[in-house]
PDB file of N, CA and C in Angstrom:
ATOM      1  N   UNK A   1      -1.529  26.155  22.533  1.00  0.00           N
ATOM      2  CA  UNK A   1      -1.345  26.531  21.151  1.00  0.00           C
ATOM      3  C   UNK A   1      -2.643  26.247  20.389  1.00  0.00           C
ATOM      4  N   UNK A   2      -2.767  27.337  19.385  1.00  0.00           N
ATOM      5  CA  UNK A   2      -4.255  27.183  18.621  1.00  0.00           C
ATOM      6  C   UNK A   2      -4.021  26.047  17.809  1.00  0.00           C
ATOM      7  N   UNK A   3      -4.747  25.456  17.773  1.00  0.00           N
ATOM      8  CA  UNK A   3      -4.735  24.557  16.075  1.00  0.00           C
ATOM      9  C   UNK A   3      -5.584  25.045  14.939  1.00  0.00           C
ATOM     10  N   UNK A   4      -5.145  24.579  14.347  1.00  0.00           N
ATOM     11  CA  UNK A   4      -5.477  25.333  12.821  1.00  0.00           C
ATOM     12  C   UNK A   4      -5.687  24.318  11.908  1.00  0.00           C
ATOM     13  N   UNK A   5      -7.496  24.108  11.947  1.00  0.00           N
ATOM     14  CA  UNK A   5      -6.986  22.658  10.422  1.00  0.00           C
ATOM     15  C   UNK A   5      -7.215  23.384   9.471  1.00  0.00           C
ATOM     16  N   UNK A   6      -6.676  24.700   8.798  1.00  0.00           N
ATOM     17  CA  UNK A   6      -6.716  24.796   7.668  1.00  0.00           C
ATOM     18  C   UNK A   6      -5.177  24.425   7.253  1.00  0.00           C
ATOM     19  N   UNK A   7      -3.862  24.719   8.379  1.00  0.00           N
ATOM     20  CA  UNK A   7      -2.884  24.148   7.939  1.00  0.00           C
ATOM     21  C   UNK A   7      -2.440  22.860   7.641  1.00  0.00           C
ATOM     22  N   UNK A   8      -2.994  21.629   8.378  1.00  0.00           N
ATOM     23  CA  UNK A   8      -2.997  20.584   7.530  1.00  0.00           C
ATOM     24  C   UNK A   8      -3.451  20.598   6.634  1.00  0.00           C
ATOM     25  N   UNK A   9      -4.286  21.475   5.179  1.00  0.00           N
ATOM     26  CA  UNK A   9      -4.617  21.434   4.255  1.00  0.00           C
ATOM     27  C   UNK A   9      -3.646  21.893   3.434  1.00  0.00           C
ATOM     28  N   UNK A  10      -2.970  23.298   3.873  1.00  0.00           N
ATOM     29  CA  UNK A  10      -1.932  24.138   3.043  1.00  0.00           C
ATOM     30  C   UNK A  10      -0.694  23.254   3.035  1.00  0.00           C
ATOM     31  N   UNK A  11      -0.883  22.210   4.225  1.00  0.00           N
ATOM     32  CA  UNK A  11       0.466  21.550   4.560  1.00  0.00           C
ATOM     33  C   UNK A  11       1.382  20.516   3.200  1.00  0.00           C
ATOM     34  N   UNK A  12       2.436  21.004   3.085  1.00  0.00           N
ATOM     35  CA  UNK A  12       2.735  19.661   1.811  1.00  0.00           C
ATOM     36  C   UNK A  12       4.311  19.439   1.962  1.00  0.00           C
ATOM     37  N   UNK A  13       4.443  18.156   1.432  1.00  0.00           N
ATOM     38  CA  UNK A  13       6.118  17.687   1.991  1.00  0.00           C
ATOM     39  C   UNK A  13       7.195  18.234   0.463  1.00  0.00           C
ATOM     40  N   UNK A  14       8.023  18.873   1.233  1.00  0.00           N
ATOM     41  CA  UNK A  14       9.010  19.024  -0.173  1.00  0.00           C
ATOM     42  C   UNK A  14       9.984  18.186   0.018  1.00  0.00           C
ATOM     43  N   UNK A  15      10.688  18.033   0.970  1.00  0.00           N
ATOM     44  CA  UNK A  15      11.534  16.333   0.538  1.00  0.00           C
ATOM     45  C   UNK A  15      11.533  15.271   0.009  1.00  0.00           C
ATOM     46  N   UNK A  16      12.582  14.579  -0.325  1.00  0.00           N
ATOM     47  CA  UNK A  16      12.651  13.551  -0.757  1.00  0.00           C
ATOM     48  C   UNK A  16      11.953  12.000  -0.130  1.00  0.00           C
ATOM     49  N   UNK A  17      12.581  12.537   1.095  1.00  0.00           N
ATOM     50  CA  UNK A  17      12.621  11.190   2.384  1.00  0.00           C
ATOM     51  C   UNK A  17      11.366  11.031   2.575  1.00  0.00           C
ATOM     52  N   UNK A  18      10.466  12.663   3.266  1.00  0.00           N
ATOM     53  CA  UNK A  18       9.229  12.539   3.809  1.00  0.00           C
ATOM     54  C   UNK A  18       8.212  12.495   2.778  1.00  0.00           C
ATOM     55  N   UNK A  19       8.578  12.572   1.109  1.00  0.00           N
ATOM     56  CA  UNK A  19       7.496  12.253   0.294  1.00  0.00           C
ATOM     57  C   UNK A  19       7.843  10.602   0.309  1.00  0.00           C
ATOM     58  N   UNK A  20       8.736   9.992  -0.052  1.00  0.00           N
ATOM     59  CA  UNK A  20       8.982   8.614  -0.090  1.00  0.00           C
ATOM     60  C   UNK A  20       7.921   7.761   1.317  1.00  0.00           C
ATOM     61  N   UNK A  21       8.441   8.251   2.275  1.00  0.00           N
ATOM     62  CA  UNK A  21       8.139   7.662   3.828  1.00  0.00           C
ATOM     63  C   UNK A  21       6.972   7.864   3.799  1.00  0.00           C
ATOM     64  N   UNK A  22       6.375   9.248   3.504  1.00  0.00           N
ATOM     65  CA  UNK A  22       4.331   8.982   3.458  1.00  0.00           C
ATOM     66  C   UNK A  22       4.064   7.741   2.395  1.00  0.00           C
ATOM     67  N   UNK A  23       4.274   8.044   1.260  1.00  0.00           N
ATOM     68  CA  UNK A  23       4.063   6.895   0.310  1.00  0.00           C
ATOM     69  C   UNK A  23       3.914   5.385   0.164  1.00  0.00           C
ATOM     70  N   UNK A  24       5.190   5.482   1.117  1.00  0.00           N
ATOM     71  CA  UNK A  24       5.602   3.673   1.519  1.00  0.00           C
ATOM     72  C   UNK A  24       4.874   3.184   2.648  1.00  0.00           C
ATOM     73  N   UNK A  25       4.477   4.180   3.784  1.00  0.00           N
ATOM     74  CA  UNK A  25       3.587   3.742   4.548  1.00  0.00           C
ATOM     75  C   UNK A  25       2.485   3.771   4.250  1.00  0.00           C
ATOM     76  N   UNK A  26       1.644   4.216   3.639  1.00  0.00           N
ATOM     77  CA  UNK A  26       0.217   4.141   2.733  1.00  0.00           C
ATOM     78  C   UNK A  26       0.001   2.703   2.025  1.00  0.00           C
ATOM     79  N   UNK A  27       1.701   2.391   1.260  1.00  0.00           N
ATOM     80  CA  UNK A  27       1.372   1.571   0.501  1.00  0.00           C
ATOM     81  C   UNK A  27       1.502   0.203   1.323  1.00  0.00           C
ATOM     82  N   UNK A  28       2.205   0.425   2.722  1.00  0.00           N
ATOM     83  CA  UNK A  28       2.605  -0.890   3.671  1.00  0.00           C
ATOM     84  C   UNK A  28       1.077  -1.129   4.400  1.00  0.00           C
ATOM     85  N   UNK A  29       0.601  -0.422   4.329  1.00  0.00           N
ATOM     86  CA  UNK A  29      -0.556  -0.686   5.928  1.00  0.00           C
ATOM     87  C   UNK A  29      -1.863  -0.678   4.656  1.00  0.00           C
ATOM     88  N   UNK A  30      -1.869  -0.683   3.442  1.00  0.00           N
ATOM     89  CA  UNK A  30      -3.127  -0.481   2.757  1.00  0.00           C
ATOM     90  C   UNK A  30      -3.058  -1.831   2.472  1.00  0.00           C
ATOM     91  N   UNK A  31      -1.638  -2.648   2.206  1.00  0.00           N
ATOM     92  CA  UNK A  31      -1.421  -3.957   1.842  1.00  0.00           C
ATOM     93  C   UNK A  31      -1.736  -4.993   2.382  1.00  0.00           C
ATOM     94  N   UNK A  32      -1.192  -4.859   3.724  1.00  0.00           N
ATOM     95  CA  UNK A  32      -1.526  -5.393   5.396  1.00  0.00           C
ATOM     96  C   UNK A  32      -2.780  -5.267   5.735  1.00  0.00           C
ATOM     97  N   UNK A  33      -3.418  -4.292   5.207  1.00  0.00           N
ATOM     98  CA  UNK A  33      -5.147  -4.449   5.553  1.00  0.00           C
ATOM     99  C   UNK A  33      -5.684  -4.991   4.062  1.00  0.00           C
ATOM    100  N   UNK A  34      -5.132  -5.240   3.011  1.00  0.00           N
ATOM    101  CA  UNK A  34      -6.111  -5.740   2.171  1.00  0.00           C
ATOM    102  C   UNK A  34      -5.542  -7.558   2.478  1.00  0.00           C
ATOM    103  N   UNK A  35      -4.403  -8.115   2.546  1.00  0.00           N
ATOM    104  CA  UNK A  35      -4.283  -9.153   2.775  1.00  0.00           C
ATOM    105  C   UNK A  35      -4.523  -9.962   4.099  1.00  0.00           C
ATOM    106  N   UNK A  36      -5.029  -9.002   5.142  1.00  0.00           N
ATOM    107  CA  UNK A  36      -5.277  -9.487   5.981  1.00  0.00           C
ATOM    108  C   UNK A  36      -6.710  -9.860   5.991  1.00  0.00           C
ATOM    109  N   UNK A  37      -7.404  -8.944   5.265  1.00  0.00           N
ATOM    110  CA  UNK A  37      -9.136  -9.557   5.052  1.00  0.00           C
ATOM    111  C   UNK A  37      -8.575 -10.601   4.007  1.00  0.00           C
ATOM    112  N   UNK A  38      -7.793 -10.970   2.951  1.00  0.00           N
ATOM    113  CA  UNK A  38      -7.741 -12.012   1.982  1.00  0.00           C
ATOM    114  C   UNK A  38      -7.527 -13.268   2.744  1.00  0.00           C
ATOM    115  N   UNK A  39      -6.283 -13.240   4.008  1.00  0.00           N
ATOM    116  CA  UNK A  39      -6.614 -14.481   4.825  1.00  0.00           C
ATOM    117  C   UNK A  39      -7.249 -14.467   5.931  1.00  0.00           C
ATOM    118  N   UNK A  40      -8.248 -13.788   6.561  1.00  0.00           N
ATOM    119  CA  UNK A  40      -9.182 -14.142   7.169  1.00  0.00           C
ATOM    120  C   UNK A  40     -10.447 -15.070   6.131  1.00  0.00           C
ATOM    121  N   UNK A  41     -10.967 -14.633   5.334  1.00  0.00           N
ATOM    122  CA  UNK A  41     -11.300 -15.113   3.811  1.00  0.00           C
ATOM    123  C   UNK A  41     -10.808 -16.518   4.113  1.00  0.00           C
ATOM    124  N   UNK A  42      -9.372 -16.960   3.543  1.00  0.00           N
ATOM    125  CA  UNK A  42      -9.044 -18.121   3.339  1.00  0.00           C
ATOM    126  C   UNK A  42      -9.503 -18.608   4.481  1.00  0.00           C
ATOM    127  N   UNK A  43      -8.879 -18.207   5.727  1.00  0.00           N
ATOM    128  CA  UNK A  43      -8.632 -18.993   6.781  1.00  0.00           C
ATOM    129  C   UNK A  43     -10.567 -19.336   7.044  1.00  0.00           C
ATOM    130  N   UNK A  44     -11.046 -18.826   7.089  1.00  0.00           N
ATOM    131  CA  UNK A  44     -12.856 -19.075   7.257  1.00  0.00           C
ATOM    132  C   UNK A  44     -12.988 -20.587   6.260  1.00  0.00           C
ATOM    133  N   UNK A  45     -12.316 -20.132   4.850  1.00  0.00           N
ATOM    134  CA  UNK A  45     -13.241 -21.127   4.002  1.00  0.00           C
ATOM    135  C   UNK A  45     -11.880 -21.893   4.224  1.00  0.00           C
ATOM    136  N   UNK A  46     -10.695 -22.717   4.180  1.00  0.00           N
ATOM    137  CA  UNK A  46      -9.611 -23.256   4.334  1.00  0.00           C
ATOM    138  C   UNK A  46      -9.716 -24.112   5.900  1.00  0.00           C
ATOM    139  N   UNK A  47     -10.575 -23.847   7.040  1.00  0.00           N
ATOM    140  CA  UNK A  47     -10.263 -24.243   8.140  1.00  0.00           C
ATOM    141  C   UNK A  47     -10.232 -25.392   8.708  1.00  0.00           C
ATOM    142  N   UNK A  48     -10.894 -26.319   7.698  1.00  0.00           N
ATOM    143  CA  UNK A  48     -11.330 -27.741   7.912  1.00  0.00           C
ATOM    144  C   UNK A  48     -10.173 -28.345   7.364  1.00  0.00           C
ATOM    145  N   UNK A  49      -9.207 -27.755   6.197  1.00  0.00           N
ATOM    146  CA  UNK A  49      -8.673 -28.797   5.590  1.00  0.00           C
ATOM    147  C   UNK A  49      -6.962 -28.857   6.273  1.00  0.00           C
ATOM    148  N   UNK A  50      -6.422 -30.144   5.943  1.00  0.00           N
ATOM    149  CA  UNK A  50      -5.434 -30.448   6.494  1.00  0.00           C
ATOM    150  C   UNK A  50      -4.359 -29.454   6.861  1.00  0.00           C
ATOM    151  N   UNK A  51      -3.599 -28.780   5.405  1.00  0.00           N
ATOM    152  CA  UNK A  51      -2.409 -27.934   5.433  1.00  0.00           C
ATOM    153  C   UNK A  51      -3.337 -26.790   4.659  1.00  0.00           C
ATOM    154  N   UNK A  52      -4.171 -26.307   4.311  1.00  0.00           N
ATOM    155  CA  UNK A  52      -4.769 -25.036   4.317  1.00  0.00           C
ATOM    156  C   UNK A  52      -5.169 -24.173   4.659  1.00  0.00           C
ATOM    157  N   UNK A  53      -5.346 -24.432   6.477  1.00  0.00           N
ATOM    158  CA  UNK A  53      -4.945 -23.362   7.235  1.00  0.00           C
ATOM    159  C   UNK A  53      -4.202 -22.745   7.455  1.00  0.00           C
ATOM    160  N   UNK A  54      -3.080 -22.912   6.635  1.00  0.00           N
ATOM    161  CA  UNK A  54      -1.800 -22.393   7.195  1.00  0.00           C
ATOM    162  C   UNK A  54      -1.700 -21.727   5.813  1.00  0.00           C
ATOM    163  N   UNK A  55      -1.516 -21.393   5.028  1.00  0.00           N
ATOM    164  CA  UNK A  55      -1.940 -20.497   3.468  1.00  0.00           C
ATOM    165  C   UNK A  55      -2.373 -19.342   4.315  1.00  0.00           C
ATOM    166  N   UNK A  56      -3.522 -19.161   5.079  1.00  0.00           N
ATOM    167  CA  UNK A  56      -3.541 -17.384   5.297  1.00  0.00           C
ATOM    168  C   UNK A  56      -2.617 -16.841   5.938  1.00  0.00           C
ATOM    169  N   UNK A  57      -1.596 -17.692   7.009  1.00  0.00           N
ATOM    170  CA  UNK A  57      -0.369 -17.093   7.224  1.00  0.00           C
ATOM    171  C   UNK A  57       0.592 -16.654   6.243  1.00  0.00           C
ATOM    172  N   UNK A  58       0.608 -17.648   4.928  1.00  0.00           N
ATOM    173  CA  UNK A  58       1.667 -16.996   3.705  1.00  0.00           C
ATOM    174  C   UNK A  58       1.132 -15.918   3.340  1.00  0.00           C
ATOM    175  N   UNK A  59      -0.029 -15.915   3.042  1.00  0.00           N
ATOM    176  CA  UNK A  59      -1.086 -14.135   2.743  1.00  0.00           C
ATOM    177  C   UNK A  59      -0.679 -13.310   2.963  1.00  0.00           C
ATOM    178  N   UNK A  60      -0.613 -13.112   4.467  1.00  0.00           N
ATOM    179  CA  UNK A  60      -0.066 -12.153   5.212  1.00  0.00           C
ATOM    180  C   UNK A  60       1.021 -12.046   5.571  1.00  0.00           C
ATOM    181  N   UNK A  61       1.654 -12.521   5.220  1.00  0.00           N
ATOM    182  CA  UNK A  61       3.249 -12.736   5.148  1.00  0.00           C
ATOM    183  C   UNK A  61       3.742 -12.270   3.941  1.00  0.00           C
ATOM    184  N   UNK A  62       3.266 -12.504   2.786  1.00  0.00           N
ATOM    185  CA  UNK A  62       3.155 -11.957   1.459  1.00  0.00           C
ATOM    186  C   UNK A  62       2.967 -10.343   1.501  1.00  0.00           C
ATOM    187  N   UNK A  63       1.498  -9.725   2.105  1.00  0.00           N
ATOM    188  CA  UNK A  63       1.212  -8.877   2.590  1.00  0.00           C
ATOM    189  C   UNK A  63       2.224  -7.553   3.133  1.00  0.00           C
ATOM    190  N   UNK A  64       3.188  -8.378   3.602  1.00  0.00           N
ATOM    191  CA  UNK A  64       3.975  -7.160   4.437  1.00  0.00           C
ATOM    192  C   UNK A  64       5.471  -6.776   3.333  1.00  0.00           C
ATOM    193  N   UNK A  65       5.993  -8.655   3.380  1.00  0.00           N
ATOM    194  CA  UNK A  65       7.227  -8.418   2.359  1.00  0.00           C
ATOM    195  C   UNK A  65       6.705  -7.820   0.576  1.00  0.00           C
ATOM    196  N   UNK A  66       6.113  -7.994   0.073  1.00  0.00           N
ATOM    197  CA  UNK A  66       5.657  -6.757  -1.256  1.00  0.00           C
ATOM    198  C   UNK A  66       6.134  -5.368  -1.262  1.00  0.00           C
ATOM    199  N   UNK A  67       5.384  -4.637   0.079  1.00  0.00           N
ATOM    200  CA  UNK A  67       5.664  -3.740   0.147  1.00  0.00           C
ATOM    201  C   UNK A  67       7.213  -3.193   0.571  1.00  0.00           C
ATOM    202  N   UNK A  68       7.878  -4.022   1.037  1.00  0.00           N
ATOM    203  CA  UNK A  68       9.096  -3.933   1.797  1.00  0.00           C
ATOM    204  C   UNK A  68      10.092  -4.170   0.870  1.00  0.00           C
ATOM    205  N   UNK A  69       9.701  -4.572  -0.724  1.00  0.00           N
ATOM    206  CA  UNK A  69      10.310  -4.723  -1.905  1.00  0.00           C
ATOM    207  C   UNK A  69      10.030  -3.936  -2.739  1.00  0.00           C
ATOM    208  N   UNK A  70       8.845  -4.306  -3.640  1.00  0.00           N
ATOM    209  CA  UNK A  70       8.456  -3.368  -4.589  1.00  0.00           C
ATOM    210  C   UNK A  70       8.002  -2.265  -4.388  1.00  0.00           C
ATOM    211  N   UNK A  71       7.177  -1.767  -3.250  1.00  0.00           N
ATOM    212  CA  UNK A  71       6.530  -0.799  -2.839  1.00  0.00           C
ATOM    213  C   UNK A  71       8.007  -0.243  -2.239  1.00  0.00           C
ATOM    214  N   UNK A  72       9.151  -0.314  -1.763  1.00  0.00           N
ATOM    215  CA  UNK A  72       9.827   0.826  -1.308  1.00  0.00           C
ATOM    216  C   UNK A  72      10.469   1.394  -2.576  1.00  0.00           C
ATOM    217  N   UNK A  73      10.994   0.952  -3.900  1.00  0.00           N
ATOM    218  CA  UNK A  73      11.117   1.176  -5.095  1.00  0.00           C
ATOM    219  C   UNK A  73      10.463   1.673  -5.730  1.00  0.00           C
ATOM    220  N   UNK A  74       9.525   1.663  -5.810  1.00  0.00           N
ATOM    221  CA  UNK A  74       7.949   2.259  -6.597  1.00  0.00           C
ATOM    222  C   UNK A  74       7.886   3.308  -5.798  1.00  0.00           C
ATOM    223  N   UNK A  75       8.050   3.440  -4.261  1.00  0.00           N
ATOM    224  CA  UNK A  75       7.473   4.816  -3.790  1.00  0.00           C
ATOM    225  C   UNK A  75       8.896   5.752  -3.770  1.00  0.00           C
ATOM    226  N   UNK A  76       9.850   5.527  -3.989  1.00  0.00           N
ATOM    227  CA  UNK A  76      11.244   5.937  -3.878  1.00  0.00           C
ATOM    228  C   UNK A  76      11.132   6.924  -5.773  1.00  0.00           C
ATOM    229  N   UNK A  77      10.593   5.730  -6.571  1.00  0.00           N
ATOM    230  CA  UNK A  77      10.460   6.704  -8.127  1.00  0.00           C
ATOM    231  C   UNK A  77       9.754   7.556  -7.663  1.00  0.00           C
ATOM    232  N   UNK A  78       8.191   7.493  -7.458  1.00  0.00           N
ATOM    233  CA  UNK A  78       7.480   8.633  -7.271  1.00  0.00           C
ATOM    234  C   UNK A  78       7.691   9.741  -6.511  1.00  0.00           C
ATOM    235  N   UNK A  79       8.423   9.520  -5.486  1.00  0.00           N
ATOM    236  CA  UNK A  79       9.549  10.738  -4.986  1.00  0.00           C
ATOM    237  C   UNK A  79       9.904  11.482  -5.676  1.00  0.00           C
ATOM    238  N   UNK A  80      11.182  10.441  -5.939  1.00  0.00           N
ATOM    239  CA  UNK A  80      11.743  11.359  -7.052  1.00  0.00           C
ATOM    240  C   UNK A  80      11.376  12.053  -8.260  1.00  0.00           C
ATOM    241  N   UNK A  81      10.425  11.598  -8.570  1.00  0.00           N
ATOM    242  CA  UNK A  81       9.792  12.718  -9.880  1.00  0.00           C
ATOM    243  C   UNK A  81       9.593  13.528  -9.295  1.00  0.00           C
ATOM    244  N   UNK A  82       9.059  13.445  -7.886  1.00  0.00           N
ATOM    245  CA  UNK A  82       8.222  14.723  -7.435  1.00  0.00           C
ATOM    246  C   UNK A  82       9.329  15.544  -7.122  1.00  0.00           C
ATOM    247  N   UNK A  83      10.024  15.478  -6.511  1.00  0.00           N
ATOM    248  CA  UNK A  83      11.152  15.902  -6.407  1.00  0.00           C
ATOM    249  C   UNK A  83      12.095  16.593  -7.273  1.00  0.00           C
ATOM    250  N   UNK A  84      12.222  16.030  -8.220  1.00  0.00           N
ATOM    251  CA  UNK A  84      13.368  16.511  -9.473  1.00  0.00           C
ATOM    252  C   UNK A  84      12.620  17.728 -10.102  1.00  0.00           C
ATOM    253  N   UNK A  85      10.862  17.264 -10.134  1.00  0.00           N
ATOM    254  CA  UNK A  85      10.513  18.369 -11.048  1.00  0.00           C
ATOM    255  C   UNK A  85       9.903  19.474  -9.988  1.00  0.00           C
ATOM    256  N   UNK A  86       9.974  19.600  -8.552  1.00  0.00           N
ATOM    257  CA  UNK A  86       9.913  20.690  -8.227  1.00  0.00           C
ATOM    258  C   UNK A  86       8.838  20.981  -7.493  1.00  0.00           C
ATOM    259  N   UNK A  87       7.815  19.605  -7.666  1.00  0.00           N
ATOM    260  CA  UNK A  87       6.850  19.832  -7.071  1.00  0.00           C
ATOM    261  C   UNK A  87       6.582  19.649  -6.000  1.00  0.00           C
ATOM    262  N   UNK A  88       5.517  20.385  -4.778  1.00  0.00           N
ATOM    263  CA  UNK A  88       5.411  19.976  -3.817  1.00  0.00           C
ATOM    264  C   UNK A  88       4.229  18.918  -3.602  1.00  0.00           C
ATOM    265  N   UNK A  89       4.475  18.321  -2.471  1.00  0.00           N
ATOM    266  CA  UNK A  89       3.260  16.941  -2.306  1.00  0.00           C
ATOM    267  C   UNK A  89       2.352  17.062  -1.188  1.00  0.00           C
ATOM    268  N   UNK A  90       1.284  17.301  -1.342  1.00  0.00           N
ATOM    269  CA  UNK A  90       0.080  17.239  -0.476  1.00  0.00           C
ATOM    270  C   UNK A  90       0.327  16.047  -0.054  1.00  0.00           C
ATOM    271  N   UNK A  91      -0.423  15.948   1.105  1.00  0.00           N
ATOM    272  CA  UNK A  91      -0.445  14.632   1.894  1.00  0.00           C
ATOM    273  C   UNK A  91      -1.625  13.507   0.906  1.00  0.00           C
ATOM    274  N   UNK A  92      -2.346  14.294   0.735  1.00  0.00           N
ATOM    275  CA  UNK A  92      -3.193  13.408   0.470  1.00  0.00           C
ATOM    276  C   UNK A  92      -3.286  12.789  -1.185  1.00  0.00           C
ATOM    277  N   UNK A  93      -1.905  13.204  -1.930  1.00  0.00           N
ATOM    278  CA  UNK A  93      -1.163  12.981  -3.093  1.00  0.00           C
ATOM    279  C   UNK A  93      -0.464  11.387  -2.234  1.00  0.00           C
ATOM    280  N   UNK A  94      -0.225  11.510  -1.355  1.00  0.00           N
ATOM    281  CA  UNK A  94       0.897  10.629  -0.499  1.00  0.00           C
ATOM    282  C   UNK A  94      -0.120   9.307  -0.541  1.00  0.00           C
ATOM    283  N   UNK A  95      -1.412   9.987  -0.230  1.00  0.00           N
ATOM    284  CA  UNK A  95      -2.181   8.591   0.612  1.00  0.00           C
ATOM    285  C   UNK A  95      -2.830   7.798  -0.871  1.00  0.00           C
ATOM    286  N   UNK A  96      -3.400   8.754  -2.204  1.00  0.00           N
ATOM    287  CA  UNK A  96      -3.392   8.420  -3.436  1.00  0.00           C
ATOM    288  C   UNK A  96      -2.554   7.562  -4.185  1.00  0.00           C
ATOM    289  N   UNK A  97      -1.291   7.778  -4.106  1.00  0.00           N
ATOM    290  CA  UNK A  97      -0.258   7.064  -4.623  1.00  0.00           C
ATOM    291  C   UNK A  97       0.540   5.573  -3.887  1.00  0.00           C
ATOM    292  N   UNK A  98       0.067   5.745  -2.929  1.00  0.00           N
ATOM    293  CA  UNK A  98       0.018   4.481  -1.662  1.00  0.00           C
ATOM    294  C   UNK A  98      -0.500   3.292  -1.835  1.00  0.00           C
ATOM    295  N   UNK A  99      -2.003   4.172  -1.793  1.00  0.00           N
ATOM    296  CA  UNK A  99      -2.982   3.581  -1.674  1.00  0.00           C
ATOM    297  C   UNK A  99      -2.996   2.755  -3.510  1.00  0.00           C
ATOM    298  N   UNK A 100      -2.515   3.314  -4.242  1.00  0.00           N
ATOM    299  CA  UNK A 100      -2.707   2.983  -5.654  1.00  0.00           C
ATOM    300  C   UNK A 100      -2.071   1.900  -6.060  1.00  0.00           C
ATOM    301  N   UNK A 101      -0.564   1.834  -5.224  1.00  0.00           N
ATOM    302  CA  UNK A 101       0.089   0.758  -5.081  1.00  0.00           C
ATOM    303  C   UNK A 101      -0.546  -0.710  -4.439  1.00  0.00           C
ATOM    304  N   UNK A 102      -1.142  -0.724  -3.644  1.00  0.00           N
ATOM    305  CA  UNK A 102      -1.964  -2.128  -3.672  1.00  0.00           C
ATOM    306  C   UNK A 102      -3.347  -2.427  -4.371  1.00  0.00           C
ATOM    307  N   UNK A 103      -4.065  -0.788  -4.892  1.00  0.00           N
ATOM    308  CA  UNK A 103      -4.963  -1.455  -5.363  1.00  0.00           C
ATOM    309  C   UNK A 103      -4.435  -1.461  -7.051  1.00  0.00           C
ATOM    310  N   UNK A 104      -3.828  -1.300  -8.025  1.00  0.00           N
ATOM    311  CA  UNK A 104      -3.197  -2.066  -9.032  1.00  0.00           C
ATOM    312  C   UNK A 104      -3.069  -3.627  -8.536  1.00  0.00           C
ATOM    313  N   UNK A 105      -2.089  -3.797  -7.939  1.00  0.00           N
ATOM    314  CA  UNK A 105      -1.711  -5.038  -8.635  1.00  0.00           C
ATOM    315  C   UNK A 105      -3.057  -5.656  -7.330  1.00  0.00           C
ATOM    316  N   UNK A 106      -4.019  -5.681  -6.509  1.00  0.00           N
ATOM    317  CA  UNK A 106      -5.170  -6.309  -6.811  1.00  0.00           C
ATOM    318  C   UNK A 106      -6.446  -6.499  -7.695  1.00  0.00           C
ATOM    319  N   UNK A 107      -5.869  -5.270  -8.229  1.00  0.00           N
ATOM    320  CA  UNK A 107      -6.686  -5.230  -9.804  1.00  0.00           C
ATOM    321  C   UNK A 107      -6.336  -6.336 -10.569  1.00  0.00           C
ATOM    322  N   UNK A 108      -5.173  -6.270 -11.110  1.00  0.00           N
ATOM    323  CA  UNK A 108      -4.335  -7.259 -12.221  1.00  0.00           C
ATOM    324  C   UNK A 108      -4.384  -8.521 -11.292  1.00  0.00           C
ATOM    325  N   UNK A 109      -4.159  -8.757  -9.997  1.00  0.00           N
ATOM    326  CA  UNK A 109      -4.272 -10.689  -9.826  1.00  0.00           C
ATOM    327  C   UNK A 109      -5.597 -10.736  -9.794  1.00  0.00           C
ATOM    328  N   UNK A 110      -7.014 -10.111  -9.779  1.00  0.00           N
ATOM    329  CA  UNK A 110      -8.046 -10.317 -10.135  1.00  0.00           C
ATOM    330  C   UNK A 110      -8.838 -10.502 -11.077  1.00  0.00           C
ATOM    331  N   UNK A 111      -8.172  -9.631 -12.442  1.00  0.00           N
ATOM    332  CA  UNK A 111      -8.463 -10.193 -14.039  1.00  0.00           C
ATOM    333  C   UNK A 111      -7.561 -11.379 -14.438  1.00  0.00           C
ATOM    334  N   UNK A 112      -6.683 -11.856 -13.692  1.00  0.00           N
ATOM    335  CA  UNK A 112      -5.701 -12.932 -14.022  1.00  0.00           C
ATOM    336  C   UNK A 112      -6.794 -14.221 -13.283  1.00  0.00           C
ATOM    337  N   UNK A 113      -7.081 -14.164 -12.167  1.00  0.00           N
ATOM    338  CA  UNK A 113      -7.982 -15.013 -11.330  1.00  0.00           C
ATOM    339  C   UNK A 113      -9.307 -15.369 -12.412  1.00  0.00           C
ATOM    340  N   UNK A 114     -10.175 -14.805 -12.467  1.00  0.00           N
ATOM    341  CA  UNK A 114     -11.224 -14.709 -13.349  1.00  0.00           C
ATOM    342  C   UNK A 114     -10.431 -15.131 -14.704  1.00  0.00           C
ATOM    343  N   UNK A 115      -9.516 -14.784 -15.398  1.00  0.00           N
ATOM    344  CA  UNK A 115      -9.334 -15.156 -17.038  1.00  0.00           C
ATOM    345  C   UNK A 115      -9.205 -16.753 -16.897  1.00  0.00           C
ATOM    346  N   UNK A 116      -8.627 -17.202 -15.537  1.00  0.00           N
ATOM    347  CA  UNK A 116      -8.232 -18.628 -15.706  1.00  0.00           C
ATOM    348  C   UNK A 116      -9.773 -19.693 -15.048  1.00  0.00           C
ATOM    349  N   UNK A 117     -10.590 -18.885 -15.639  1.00  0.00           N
ATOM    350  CA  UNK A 117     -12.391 -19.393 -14.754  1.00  0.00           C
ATOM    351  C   UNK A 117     -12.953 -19.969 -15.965  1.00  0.00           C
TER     352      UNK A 117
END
């Protein structure tokens, strides 16, 4: 069979499920890779001290359950708008809105970090 990458371009999800499910996985594995460099981070500068090695395990533990809460809710609305009003979703609408979900709120605990400096 030929492949065609112009159809992964034309390609776009009109469901509910498979706009939700791109979304939530964008926003699960973008999370999991930003908290996993946050406790490698800790764990480098943390390694000497008594019970602070063990903090980059909550990181990443943090890391996964977020998304498995707020991020399936958050990507479940954005569905549904997309959805109700008709529109269809490029993939790469999917990986935008994912991806947007962890970098917000590392935006906001980073002006919160710094305000308390």
């Amino acid at each position: 069979q030929n492949f065609n990458f112009l159809k992964i371009l034309i390609f776009t999800f009109l469901y509910f499920a498979e706009m939700w499910y791109q979304i939530f996985l964008w926003a699960l594995f973008s999370s999991i890779f930003v908290h996993t460099i946050a406790g490698a981070i800790c764990f480098a500068t943390l390694r000497q001290h008594k019970y602070g090695k063990f903090f980059p395990l909550l990181i990443i533990i943090m890391g996964v359950l977020l998304p498995l809460t707020s991020g399936v809710v958050s990507s479940a609305a954005v569905a549904f708008v997309y959805r109700a009003s008709g529109y269809q979703m490029p993939p790469l609408y999917a990986l935008f809105w994912g991806i947007g979900q962890t970098v917000v709120p590392v935006c906001i605990g980073f002006t919160r970090i710094l305000a308390t400096l």
